[in-house]
Protein backbone atom coordinates (compact mmCIF):
# COMPACT_ATOMS: atom_id res chain seq x y z
CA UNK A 1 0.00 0.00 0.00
CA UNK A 2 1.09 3.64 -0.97
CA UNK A 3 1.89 5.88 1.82
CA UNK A 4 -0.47 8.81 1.41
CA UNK A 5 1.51 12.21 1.96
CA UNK A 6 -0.46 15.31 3.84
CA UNK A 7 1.01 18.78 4.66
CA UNK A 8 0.02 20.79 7.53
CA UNK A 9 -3.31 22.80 6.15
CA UNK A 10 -4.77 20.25 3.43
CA UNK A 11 -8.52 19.30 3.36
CA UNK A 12 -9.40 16.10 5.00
CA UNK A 13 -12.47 13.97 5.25
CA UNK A 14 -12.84 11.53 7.89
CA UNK A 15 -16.02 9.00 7.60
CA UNK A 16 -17.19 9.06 11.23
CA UNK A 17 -19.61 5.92 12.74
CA UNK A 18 -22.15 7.47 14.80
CA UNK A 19 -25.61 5.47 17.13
CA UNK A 20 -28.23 8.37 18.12
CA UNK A 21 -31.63 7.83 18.45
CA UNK A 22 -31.94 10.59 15.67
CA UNK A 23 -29.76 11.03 12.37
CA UNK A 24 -28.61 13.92 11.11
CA UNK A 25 -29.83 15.39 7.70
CA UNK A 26 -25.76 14.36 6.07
CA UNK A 27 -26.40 10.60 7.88
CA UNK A 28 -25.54 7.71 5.53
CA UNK A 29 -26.13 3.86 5.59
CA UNK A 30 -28.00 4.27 8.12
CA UNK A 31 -29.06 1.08 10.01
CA UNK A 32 -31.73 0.02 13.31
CA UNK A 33 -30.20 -1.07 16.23
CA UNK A 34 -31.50 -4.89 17.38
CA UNK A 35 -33.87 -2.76 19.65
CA UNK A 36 -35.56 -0.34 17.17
CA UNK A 37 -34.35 2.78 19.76
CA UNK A 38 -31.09 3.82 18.03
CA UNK A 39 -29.72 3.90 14.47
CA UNK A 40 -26.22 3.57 13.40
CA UNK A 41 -25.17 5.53 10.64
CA UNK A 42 -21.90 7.40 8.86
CA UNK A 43 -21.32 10.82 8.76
CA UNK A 44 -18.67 12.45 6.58
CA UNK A 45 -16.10 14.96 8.94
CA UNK A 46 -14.06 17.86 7.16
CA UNK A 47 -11.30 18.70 8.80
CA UNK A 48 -7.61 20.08 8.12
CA UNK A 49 -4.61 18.71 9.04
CA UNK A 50 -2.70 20.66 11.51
CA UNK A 51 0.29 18.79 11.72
CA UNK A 52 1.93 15.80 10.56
CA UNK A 53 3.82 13.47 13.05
CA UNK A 54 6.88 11.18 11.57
CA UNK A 55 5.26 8.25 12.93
CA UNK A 56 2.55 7.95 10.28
CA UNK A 57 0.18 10.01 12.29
CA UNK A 58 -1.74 13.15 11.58
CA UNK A 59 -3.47 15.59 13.95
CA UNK A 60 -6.22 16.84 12.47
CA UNK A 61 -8.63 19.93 13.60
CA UNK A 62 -12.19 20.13 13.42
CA UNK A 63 -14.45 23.43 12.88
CA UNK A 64 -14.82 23.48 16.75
CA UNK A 65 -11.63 23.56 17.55
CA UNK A 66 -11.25 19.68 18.98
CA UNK A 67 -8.46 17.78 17.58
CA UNK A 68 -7.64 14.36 16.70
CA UNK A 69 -4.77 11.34 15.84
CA UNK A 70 -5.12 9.80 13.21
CA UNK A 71 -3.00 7.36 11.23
CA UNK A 72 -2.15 7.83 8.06
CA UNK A 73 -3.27 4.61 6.40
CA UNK A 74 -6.80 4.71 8.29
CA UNK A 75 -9.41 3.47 5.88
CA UNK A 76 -11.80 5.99 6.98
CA UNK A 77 -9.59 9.04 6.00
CA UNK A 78 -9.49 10.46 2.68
CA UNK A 79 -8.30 13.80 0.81
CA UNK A 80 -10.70 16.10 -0.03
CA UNK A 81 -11.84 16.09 -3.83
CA UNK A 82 -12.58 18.59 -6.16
CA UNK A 83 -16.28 18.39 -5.17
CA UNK A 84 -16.06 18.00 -1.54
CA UNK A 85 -13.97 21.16 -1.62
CA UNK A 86 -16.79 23.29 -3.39
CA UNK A 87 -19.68 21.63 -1.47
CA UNK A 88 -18.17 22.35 1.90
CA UNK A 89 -16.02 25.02 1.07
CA UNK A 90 -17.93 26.33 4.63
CA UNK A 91 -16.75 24.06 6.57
CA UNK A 92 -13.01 23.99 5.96
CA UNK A 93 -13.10 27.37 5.72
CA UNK A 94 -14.49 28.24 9.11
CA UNK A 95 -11.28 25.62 10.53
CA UNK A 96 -9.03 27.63 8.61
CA UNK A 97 -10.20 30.88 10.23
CA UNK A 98 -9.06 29.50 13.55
CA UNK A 99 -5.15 29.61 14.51
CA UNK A 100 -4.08 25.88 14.04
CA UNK A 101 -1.93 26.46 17.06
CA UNK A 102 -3.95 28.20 19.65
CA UNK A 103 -6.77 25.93 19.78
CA UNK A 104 -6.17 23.36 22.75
């Protein structure tokens, strides 16, 4: 497999598994629980990296401010493509608009 390379500041989306008892309107495959009170479902993420470890890890930043570790060969992360980019052009741009280093 082909190590993926990412700079600090690219667009990033991470496919996210979520159970509520109430999807969200950008919820995909969404699935009952055994129960009938929950529902599993997928949620794209976009996020930017903010920095890039040499282990193979990334830290990436969401539009709150929170910030996660990924690896780099994580089958739920993917670059953003030309039509993610215009679509949520809000999103990555409200991340951007926060200091990649101040946010704790």
């Amino acid at each position: 497999m082909l190590r993926q390379t990412y700079a600090k500041g690219d667009w990033v989306v991470y496919c996210k598994t979520k159970c509520t008892r109430l999807p969200g309107r950008r919820a995909r495959d969404i699935r009952a629980a055994a129960n009938g009170d929950n529902y599993s479902y997928s949620v794209d993420k976009f996020w930017i990296v903010a920095d890039v470890f040499p282990d193979g890890k990334l830290l990436l930043q969401t539009r709150r401010g929170k910030k996660h570790i990924v690896d780099v060969y994580d089958m739920k992360l993917r670059r953003a493509t030309l039509w993610d980019r215009v679509r949520n052009r809000a999103h990555f741009k409200r991340i951007q608009l926060l200091d990649l280093n101040d946010v704790p």
